[in-house]
C-alpha atoms as a PDB file:
ATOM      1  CA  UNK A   1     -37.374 -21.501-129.186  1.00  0.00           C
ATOM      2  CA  UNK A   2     -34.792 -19.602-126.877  1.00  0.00           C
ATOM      3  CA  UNK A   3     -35.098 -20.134-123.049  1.00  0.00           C
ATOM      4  CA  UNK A   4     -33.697 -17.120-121.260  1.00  0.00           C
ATOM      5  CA  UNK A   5     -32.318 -17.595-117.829  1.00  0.00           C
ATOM      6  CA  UNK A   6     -32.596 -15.255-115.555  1.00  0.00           C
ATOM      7  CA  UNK A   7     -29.562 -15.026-112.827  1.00  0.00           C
ATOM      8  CA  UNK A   8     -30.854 -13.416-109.352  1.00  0.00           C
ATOM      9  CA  UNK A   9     -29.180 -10.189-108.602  1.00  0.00           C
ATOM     10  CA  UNK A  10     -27.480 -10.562-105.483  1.00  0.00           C
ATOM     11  CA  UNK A  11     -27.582  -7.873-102.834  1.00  0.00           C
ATOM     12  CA  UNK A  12     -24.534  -5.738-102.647  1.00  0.00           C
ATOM     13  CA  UNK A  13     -21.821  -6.501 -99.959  1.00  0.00           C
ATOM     14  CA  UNK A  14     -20.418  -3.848 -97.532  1.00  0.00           C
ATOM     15  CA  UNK A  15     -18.003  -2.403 -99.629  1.00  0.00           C
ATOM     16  CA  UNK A  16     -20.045  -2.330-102.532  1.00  0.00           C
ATOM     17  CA  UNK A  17     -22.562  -0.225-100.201  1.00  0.00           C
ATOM     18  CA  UNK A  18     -19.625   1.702 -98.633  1.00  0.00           C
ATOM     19  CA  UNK A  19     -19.309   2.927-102.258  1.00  0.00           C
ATOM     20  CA  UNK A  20     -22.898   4.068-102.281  1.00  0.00           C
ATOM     21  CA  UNK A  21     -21.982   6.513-100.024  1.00  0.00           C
ATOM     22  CA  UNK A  22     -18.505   7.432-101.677  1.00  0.00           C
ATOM     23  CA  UNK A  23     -16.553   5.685 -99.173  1.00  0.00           C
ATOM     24  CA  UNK A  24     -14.506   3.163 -98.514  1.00  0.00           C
ATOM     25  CA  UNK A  25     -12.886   0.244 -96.083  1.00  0.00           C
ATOM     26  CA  UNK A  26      -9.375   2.043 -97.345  1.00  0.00           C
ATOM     27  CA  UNK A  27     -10.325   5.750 -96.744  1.00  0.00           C
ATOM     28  CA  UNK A  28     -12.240   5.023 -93.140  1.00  0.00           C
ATOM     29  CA  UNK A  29      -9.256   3.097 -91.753  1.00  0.00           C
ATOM     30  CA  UNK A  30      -6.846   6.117 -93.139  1.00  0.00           C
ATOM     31  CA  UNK A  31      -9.316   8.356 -91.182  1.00  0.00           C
ATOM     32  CA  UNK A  32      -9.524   6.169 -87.876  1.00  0.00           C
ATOM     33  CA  UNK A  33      -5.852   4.693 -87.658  1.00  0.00           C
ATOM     34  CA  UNK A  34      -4.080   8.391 -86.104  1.00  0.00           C
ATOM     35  CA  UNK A  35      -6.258   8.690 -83.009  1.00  0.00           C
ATOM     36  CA  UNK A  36      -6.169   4.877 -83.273  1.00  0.00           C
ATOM     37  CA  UNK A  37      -2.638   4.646 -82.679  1.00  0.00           C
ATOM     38  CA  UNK A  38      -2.136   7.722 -80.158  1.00  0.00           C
ATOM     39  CA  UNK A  39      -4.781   5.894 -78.044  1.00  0.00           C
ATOM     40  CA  UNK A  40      -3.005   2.808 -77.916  1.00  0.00           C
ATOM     41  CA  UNK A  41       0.285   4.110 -76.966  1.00  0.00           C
ATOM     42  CA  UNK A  42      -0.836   6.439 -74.313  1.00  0.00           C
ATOM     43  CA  UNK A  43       0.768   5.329 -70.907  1.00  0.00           C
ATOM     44  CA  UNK A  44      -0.856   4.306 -67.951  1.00  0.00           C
ATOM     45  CA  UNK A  45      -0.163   7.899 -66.199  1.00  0.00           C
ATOM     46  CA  UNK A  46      -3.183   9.089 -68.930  1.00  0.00           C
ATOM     47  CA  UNK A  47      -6.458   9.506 -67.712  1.00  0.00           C
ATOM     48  CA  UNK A  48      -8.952   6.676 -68.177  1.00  0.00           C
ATOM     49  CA  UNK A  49     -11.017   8.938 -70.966  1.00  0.00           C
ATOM     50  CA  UNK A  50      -7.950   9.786 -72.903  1.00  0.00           C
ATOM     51  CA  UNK A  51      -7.940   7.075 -75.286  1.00  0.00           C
ATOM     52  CA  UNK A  52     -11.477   7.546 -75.987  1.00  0.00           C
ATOM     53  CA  UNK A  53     -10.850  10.944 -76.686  1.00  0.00           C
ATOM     54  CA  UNK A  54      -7.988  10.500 -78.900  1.00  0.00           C
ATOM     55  CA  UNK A  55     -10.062   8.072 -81.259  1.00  0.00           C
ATOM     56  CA  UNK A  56     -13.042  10.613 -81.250  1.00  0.00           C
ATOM     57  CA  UNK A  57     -11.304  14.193 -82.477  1.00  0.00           C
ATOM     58  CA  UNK A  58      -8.353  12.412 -84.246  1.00  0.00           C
ATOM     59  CA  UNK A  59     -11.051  10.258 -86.001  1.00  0.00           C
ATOM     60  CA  UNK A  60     -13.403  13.428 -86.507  1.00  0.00           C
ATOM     61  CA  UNK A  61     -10.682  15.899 -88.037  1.00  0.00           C
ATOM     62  CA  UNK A  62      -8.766  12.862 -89.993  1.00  0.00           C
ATOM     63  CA  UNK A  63     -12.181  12.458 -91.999  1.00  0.00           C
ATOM     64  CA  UNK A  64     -13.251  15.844 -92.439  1.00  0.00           C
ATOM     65  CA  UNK A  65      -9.247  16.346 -93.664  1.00  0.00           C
ATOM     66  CA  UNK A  66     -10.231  13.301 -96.585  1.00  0.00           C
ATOM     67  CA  UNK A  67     -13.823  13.719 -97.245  1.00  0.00           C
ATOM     68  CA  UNK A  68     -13.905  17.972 -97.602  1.00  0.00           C
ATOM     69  CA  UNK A  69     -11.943  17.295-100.612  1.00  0.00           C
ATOM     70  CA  UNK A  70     -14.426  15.767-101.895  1.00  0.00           C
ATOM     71  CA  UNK A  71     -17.309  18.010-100.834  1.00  0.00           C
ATOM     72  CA  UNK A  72     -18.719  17.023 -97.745  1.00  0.00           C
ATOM     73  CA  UNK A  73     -19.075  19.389 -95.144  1.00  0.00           C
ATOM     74  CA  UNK A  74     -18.409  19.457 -91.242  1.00  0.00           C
ATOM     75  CA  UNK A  75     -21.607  20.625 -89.679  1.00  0.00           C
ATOM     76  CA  UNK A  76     -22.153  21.470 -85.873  1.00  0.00           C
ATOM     77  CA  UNK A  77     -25.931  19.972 -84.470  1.00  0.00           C
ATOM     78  CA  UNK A  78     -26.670  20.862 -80.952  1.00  0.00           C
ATOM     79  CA  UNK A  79     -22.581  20.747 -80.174  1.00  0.00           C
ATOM     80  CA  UNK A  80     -22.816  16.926 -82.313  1.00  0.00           C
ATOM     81  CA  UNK A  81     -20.424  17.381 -85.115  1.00  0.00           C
ATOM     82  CA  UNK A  82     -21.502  15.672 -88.034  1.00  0.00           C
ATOM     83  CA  UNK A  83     -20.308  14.825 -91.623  1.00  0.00           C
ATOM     84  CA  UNK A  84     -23.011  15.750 -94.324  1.00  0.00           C
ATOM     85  CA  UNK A  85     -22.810  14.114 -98.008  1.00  0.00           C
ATOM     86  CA  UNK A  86     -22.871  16.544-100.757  1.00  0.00           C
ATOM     87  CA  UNK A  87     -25.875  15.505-101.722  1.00  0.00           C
ATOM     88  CA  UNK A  88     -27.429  15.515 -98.585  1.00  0.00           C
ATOM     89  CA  UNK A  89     -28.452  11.639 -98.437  1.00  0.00           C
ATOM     90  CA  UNK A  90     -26.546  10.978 -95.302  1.00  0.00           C
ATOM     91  CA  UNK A  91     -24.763  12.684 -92.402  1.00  0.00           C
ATOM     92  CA  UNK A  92     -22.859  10.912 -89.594  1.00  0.00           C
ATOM     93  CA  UNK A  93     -20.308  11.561 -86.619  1.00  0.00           C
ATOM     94  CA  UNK A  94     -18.040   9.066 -84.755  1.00  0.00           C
ATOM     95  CA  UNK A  95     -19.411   6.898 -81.631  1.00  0.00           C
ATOM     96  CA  UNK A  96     -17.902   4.018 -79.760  1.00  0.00           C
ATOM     97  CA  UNK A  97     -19.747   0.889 -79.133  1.00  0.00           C
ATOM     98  CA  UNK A  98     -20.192  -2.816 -77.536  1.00  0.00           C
ATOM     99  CA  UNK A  99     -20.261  -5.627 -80.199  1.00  0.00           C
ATOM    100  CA  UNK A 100     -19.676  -3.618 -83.195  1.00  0.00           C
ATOM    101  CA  UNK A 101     -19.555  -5.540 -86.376  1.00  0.00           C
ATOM    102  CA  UNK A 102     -19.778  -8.851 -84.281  1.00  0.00           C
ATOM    103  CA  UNK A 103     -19.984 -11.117 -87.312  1.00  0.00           C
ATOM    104  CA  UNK A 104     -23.288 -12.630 -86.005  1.00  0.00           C
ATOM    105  CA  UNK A 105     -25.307 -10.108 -87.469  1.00  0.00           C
ATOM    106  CA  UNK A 106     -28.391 -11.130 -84.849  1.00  0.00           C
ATOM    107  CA  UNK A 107     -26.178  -9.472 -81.991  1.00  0.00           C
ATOM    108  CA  UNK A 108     -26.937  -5.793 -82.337  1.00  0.00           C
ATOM    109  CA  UNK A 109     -24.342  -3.755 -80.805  1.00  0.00           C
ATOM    110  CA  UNK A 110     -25.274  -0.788 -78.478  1.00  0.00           C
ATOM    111  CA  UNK A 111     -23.877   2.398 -77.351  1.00  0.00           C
ATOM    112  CA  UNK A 112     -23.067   4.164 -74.621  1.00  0.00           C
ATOM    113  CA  UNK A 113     -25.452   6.851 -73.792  1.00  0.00           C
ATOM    114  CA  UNK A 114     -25.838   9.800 -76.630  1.00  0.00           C
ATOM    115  CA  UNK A 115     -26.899  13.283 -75.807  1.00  0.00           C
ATOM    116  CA  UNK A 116     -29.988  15.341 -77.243  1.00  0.00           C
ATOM    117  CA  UNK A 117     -28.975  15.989 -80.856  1.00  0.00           C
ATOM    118  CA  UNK A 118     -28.789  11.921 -81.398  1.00  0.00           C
ATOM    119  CA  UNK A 119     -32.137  11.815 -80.082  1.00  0.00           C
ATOM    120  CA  UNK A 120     -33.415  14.502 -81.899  1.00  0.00           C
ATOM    121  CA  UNK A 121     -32.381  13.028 -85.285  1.00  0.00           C
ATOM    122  CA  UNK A 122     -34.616  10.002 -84.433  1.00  0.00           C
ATOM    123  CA  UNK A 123     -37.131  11.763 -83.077  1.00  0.00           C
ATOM    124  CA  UNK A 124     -37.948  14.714 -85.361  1.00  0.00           C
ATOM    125  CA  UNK A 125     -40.831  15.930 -82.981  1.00  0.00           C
ATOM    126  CA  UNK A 126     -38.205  16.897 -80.718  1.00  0.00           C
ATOM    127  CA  UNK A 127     -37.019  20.598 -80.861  1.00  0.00           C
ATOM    128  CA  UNK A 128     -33.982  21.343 -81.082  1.00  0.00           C
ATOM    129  CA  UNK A 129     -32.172  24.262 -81.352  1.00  0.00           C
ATOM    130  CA  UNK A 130     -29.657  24.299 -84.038  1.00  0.00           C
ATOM    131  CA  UNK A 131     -25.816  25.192 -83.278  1.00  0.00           C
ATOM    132  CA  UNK A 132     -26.085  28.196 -85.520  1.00  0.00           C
ATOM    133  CA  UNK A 133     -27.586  29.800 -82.044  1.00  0.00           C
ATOM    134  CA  UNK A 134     -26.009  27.362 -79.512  1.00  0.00           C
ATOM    135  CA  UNK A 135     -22.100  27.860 -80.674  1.00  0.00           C
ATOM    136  CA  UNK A 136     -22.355  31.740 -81.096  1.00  0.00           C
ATOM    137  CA  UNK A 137     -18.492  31.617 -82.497  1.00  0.00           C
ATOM    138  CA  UNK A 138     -19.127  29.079 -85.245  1.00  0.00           C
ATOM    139  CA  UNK A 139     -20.927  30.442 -88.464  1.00  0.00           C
ATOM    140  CA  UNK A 140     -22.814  28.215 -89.959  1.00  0.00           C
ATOM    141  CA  UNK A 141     -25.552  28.708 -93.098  1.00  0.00           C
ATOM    142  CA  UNK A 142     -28.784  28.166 -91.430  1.00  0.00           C
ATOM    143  CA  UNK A 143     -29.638  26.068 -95.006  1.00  0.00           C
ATOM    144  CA  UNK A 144     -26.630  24.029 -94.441  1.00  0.00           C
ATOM    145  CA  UNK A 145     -28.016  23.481 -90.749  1.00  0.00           C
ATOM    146  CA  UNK A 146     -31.553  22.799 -91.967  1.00  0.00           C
ATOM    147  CA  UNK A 147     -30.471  20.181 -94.640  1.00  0.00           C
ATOM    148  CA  UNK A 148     -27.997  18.055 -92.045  1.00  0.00           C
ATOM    149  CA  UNK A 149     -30.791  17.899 -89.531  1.00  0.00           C
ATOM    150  CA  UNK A 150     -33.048  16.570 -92.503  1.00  0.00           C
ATOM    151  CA  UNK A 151     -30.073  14.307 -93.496  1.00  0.00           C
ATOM    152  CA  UNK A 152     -30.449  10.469 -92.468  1.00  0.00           C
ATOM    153  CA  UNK A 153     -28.198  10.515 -89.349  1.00  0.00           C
ATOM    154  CA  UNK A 154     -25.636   7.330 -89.074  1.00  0.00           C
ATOM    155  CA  UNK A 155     -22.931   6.732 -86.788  1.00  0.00           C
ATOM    156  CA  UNK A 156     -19.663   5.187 -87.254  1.00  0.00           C
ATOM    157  CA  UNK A 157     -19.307   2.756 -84.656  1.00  0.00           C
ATOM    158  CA  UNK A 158     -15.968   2.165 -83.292  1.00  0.00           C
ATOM    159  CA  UNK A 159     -15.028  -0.868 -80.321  1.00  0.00           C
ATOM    160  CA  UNK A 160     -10.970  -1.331 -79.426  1.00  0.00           C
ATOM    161  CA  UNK A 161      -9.671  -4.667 -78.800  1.00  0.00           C
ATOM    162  CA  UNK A 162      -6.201  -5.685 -78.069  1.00  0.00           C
ATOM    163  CA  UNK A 163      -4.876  -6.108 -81.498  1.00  0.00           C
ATOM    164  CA  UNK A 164      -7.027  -3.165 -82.800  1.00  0.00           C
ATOM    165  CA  UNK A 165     -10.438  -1.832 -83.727  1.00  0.00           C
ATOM    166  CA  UNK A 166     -14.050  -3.328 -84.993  1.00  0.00           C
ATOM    167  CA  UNK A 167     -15.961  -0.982 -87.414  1.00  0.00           C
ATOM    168  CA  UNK A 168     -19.349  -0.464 -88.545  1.00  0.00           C
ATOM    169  CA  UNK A 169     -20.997   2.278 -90.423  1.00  0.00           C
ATOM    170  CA  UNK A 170     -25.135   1.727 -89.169  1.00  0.00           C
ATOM    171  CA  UNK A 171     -28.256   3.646 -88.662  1.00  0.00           C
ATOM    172  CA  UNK A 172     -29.480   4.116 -85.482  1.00  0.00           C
ATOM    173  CA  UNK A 173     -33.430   3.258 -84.882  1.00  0.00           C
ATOM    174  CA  UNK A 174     -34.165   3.318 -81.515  1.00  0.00           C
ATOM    175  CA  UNK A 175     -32.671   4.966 -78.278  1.00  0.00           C
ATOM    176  CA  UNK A 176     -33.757   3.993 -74.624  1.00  0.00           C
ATOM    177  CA  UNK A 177     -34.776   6.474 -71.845  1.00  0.00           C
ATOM    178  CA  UNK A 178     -31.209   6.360 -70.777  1.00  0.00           C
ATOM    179  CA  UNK A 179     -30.012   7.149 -74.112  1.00  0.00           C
ATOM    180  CA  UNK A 180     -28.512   4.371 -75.395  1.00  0.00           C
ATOM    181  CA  UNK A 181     -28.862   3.364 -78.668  1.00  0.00           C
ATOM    182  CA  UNK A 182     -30.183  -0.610 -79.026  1.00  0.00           C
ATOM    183  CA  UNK A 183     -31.692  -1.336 -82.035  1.00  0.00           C
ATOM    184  CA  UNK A 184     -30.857  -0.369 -86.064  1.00  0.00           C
ATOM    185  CA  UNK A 185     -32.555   0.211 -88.867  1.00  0.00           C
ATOM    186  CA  UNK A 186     -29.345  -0.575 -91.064  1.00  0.00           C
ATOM    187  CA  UNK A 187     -25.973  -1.322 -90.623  1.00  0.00           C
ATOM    188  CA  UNK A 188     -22.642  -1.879 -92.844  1.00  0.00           C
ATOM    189  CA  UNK A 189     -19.727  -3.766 -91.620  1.00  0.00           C
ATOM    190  CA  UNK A 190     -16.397  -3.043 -91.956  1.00  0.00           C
ATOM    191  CA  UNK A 191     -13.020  -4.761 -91.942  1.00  0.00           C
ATOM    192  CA  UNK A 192     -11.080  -4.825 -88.940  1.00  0.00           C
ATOM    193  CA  UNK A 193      -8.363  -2.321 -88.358  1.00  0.00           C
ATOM    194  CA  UNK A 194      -5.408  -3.861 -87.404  1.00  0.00           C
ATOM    195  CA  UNK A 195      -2.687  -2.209 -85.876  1.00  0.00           C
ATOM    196  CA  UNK A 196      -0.307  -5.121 -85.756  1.00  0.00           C
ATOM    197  CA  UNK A 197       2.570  -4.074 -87.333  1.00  0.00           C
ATOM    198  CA  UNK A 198       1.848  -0.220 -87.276  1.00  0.00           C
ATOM    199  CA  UNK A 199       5.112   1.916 -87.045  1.00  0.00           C
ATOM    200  CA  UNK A 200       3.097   5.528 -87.378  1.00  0.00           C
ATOM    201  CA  UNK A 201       3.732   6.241 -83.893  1.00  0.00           C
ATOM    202  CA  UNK A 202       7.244   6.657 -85.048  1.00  0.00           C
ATOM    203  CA  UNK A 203       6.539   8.883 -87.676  1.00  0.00           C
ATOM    204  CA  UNK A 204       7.367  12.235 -85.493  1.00  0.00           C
ATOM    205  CA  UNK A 205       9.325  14.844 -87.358  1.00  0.00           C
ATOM    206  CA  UNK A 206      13.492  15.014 -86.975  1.00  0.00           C
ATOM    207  CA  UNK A 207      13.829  18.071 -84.844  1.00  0.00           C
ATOM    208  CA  UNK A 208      17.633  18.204 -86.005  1.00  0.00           C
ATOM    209  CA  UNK A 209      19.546  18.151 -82.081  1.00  0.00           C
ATOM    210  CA  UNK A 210      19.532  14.538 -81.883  1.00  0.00           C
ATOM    211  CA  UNK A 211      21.623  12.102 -84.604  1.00  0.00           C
ATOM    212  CA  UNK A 212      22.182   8.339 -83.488  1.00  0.00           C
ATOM    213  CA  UNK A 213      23.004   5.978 -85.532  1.00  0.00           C
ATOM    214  CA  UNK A 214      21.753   2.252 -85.377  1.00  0.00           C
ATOM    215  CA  UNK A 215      23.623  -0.485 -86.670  1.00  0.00           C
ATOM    216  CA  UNK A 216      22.806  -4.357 -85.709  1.00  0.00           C
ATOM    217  CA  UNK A 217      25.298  -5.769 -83.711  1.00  0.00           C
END
């Protein structure tokens, strides 16, 4: 008589889930470090939002440069740009947050307030108006509009810290009446990026009318 054991399956870990999606740790750090590293170098003469902003359309135009080469498409809801899968299983667009991937999993992290088309994607008796009609100078396919507002709507969530930034790809569940986003129906953490040691700020072009050389004493 042969006695089979049977090993539990266990569930798969971030990256493995990150891979689901056809992503990666590797490819959302490449799309997150530019506006990363602008941010953090910006002088104290910069406006208070400027960092911020650096991280959000560095971070949005870094990833549409990786993933449209692999055929996901940039897609404009309600002025909200969002990144849809090629097969339409998930869409989602770049927001900062408080106690992102806090490695106590029972802390959620939270948000900063979000606008109508966030609340429209978790509310889908809300109606919105797509960007094909709000943004008169983008043209958009009103079936490519249609299938991104049908698309599961995640957010990257993004928090800087001194040494760098805390990352987690999650599903928002509930928003407040303030707009702030509290609760999750899913979430995927993902490594830290670390900008210790990062030299890309350096990485500017030779413009040819200035030659030093630098030799240690």
């Amino acid at each position: 008589m042969t006695v089979a054991t049977v090993v539990p399956l266990s569930p798969p870990n971030d990256e493995e889930r990150l891979a689901q999606f056809g992503l990666s740790t590797e490819l959302i750090h490449m799309g997150m470090r530019p506006g990363l590293t602008r941010a953090a170098n910006r002088s104290s003469l910069a406006l208070r939002s400027t960092p911020g902003t650096d991280i959000y359309h560095d971070g949005m135009e870094q990833l549409n440069r990786l993933l449209v080469q692999r055929g996901w498409d940039l897609v404009y809801i309600d002025h909200q740009p969002r990144l849809l899968h090629p097969d339409r299983i998930m869409a989602f667009t770049i927001a900062s947050g408080v106690d992102v991937a806090n490695p106590d999993r029972r802390k959620q992290p939270y948000t900063r307030r979000k606008g109508d088309a966030t609340r429209g994607a978790l509310d889908q008796s809300v109606n919105e108006t797509a960007s094909l009609f709000d943004m008169p100078n983008i043209k958009q396919e009103e079936k490519l509009v249609a299938e991104t507002e049908a698309a599961p709507l995640w957010l990257l969530l993004h928090e800087r810290t001194e040494r760098g930034m805390n990352l987690e790809l999650s599903r928002p569940a509930v928003m407040t009446e303030s707009g702030r986003i509290t609760d999750w129906s899913d979430r995927i953490l993902i490594k830290f990026l670390d900008l210790d040691g990062d030299f890309t700020v350096f990485d500017q072009p030779d413009d040819g009318d200035i030659d030093v050389n630098v030799e240690p004493r």
